[in-house]
C-alpha atoms as a PDB file:
ATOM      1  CA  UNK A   1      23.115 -26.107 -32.154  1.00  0.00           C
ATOM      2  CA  UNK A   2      24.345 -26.357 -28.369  1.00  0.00           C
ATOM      3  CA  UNK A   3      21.130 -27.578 -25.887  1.00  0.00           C
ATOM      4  CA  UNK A   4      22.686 -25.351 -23.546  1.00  0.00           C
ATOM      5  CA  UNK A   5      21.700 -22.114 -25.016  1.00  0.00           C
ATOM      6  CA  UNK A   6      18.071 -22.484 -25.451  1.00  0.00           C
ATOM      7  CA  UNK A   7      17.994 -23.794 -21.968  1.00  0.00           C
ATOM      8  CA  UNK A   8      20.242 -20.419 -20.323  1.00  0.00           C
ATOM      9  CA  UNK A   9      17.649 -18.249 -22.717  1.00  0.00           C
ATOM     10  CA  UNK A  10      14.914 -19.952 -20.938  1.00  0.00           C
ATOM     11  CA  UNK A  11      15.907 -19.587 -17.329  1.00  0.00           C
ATOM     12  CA  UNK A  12      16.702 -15.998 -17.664  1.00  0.00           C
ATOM     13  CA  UNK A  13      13.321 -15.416 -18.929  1.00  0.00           C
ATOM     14  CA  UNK A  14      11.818 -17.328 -15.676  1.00  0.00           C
ATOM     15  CA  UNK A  15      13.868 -15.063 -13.489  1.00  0.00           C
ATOM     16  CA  UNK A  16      13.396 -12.539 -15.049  1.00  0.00           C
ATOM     17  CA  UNK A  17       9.713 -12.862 -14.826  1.00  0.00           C
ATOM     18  CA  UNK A  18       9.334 -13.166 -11.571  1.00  0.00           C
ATOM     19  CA  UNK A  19      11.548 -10.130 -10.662  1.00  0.00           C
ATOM     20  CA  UNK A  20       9.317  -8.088 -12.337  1.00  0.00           C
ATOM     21  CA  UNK A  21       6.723  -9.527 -10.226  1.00  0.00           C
ATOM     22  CA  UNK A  22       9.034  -8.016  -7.344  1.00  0.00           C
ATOM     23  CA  UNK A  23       9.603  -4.744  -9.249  1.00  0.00           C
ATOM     24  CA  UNK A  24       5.613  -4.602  -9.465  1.00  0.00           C
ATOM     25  CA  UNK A  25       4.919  -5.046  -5.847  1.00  0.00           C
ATOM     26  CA  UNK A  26       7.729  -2.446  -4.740  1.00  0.00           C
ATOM     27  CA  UNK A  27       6.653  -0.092  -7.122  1.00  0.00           C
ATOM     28  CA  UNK A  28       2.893  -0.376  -5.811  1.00  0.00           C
ATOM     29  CA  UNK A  29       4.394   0.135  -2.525  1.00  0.00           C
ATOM     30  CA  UNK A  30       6.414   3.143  -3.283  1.00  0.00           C
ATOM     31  CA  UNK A  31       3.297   4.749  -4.990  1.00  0.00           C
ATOM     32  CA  UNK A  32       1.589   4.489  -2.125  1.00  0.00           C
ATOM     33  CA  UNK A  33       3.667   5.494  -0.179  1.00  0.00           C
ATOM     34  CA  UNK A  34       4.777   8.518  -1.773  1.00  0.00           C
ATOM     35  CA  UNK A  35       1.327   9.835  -2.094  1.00  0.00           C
ATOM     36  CA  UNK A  36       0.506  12.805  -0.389  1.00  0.00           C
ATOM     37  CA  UNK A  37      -1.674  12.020   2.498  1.00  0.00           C
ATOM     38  CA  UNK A  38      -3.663  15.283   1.596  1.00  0.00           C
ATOM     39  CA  UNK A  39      -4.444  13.538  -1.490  1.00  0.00           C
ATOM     40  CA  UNK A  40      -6.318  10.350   0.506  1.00  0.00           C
ATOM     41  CA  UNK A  41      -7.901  13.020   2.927  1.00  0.00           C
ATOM     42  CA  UNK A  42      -8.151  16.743   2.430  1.00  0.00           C
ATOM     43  CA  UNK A  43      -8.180  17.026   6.324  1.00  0.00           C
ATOM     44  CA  UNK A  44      -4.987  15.896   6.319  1.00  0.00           C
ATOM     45  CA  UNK A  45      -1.142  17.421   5.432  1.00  0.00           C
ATOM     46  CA  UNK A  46       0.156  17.451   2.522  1.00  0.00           C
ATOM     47  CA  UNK A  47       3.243  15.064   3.587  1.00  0.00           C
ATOM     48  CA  UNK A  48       3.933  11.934   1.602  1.00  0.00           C
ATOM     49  CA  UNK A  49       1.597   9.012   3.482  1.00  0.00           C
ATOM     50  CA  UNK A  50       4.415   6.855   4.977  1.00  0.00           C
ATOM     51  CA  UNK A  51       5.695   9.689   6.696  1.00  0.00           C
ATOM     52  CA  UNK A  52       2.201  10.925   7.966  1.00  0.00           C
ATOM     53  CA  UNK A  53       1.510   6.672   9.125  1.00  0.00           C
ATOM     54  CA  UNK A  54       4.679   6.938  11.217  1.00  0.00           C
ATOM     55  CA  UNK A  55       3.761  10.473  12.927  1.00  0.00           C
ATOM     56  CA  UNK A  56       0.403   8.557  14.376  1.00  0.00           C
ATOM     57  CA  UNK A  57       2.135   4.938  14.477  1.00  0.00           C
ATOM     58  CA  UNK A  58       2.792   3.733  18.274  1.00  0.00           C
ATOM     59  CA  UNK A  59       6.513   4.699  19.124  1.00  0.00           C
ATOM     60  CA  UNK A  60       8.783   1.394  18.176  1.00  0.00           C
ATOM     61  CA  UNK A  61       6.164   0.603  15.995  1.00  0.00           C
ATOM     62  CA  UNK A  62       7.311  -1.138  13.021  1.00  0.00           C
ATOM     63  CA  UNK A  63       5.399  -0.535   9.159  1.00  0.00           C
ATOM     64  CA  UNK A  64       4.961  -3.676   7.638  1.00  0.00           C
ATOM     65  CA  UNK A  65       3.877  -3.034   3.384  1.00  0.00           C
ATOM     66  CA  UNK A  66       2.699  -5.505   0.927  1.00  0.00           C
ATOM     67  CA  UNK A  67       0.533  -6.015  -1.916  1.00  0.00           C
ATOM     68  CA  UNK A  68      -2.589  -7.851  -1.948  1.00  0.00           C
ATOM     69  CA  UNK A  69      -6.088  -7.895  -3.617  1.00  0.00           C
ATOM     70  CA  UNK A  70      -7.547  -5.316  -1.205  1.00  0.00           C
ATOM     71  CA  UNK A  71      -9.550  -8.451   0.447  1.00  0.00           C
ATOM     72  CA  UNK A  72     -11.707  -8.633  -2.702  1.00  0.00           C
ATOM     73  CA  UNK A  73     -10.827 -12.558  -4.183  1.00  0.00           C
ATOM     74  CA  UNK A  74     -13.612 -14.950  -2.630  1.00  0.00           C
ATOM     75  CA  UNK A  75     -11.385 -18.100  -3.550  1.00  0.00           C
ATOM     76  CA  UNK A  76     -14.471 -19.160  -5.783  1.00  0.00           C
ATOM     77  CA  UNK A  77     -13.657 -20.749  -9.539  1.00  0.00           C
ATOM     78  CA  UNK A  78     -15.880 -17.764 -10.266  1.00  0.00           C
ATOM     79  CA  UNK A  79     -12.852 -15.409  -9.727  1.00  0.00           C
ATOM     80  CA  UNK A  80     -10.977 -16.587 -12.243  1.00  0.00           C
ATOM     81  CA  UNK A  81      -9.829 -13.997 -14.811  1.00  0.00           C
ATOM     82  CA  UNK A  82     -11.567 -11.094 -13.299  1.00  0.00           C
ATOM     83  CA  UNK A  83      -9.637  -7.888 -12.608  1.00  0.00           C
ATOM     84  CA  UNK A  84      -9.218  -7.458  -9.174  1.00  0.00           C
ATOM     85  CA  UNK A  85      -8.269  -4.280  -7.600  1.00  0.00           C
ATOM     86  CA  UNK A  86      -4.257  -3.826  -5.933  1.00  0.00           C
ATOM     87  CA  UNK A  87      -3.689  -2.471  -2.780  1.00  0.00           C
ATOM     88  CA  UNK A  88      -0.805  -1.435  -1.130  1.00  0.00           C
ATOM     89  CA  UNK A  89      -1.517  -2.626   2.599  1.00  0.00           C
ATOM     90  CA  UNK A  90       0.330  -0.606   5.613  1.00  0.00           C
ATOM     91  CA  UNK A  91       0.198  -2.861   9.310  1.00  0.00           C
ATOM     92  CA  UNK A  92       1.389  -0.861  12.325  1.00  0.00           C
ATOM     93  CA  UNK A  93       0.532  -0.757  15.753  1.00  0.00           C
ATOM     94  CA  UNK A  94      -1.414   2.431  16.871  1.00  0.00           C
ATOM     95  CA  UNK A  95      -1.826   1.964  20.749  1.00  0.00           C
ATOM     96  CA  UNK A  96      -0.552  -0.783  21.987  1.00  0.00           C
ATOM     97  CA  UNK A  97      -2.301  -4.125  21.602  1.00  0.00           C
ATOM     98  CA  UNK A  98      -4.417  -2.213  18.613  1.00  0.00           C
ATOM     99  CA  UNK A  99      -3.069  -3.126  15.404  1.00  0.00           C
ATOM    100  CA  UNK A 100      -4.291  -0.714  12.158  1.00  0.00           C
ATOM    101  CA  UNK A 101      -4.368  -1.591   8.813  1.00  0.00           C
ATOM    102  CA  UNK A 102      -4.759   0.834   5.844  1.00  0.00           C
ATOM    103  CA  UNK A 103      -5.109  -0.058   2.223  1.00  0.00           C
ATOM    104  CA  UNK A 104      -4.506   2.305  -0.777  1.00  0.00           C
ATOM    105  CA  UNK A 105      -5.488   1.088  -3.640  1.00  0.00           C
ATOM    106  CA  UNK A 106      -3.260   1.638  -6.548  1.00  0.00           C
ATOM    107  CA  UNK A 107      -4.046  -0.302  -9.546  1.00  0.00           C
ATOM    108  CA  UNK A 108      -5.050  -4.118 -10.339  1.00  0.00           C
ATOM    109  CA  UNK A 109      -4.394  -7.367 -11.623  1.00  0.00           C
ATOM    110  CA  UNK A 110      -4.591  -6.633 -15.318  1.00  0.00           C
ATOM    111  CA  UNK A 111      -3.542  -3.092 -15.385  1.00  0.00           C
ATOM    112  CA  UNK A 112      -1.125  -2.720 -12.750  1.00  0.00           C
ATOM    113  CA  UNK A 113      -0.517   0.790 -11.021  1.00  0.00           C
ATOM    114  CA  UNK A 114      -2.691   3.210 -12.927  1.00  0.00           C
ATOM    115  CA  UNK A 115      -5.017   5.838 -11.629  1.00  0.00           C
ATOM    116  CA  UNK A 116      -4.739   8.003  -8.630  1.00  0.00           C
ATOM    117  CA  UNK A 117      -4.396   5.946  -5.266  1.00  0.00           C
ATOM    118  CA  UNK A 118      -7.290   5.878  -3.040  1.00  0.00           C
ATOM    119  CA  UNK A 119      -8.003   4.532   0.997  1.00  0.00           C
ATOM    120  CA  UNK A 120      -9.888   0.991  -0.328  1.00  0.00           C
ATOM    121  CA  UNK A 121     -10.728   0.549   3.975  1.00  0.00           C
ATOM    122  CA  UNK A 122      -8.865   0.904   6.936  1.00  0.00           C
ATOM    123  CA  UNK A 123      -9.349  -1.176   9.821  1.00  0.00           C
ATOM    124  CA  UNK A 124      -7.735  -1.964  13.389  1.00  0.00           C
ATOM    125  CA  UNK A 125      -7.593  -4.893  15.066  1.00  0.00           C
ATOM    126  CA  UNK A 126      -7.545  -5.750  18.613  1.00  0.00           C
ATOM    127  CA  UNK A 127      -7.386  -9.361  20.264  1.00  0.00           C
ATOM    128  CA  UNK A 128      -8.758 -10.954  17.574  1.00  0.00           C
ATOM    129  CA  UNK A 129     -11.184  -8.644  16.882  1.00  0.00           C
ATOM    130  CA  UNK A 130     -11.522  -6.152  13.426  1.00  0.00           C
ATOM    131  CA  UNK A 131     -13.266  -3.053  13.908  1.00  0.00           C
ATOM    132  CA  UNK A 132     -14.173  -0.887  11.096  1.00  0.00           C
ATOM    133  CA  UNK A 133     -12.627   2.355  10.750  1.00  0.00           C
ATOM    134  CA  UNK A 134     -14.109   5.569   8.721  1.00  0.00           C
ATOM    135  CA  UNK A 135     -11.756   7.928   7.661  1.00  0.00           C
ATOM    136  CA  UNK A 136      -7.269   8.658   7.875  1.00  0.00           C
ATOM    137  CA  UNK A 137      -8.956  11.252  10.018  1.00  0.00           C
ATOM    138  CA  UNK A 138     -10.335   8.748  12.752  1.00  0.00           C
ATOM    139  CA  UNK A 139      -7.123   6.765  13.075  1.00  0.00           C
ATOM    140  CA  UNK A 140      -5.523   9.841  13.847  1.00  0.00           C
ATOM    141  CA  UNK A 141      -7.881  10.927  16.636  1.00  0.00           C
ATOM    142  CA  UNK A 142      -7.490   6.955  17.762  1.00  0.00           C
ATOM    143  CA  UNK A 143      -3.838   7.559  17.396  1.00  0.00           C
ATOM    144  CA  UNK A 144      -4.008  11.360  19.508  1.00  0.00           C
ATOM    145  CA  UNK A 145      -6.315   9.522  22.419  1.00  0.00           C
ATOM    146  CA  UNK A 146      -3.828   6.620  23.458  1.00  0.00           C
ATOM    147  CA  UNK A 147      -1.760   7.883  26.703  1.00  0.00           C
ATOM    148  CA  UNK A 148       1.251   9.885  26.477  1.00  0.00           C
ATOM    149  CA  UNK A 149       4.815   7.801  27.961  1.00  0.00           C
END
């Protein structure tokens, strides 16, 4: 039998493992994006969330997405094997110099996207600094008090 076959098999199976690893993160991404932002806040329109981020984002400001474990993994042995929650994570800048990051949690490690997506926390940072932030509502108000160009 040729060697070379067995070996071809096998690296199609490595790439093709890791772009569904790619797949999984862009789909995570797209969920939460497409979610209405009514759905994460009643208070809010019923516009998917991306769109709703860049009508409060600072002008310029660019949306940086990504997947991550919502903050949750301590980096203890201890974390091994559990099922952490997934979080599609949305960076922009709100005023300037205040950066705000929201994350919508969409699934997790063992079960990928299931469920309907929820805010996990939303934050802002600022020099260094993270400051808690309560609500989709808040950031907006944050977002409606910086000064008009």
């Amino acid at each position: 039998m040729n060697r070379t076959i067995p070996c071809a098999v096998a690296l199609c199976l490595v790439h093709a493992i890791g772009y569904a690893d790619t797949n999984s993160d862009a789909q995570m991404i797209k969920v939460a994006q497409n979610v209405s932002a009514h759905a994460l806040d009643p208070q809010l329109p019923r516009i998917p969330f991306a769109e709703w981020v860049r009508s409060i984002a600072a002008p310029g400001s660019r949306m940086d997405w990504e997947v991550n474990d919502c903050g949750e993994q301590t980096g203890n042995p201890a974390d091994a094997g559990q099922d952490f929650p997934l979080c599609a994570e949305v960076r922009f800048e709100i005023r300037p110099g205040v950066v705000a990051y929201v994350d919508v949690a969409v699934g997790s490690d063992h079960h990928g996207v299931y469920g309907e997506p929820v805010v996990f926390q939303l934050f802002t940072e600022r020099d260094g600094g993270y400051q808690h932030v309560s609500s989709l509502l808040d950031l907006k108000s944050m977002a409606d008090a910086r000064p008009k160009p």
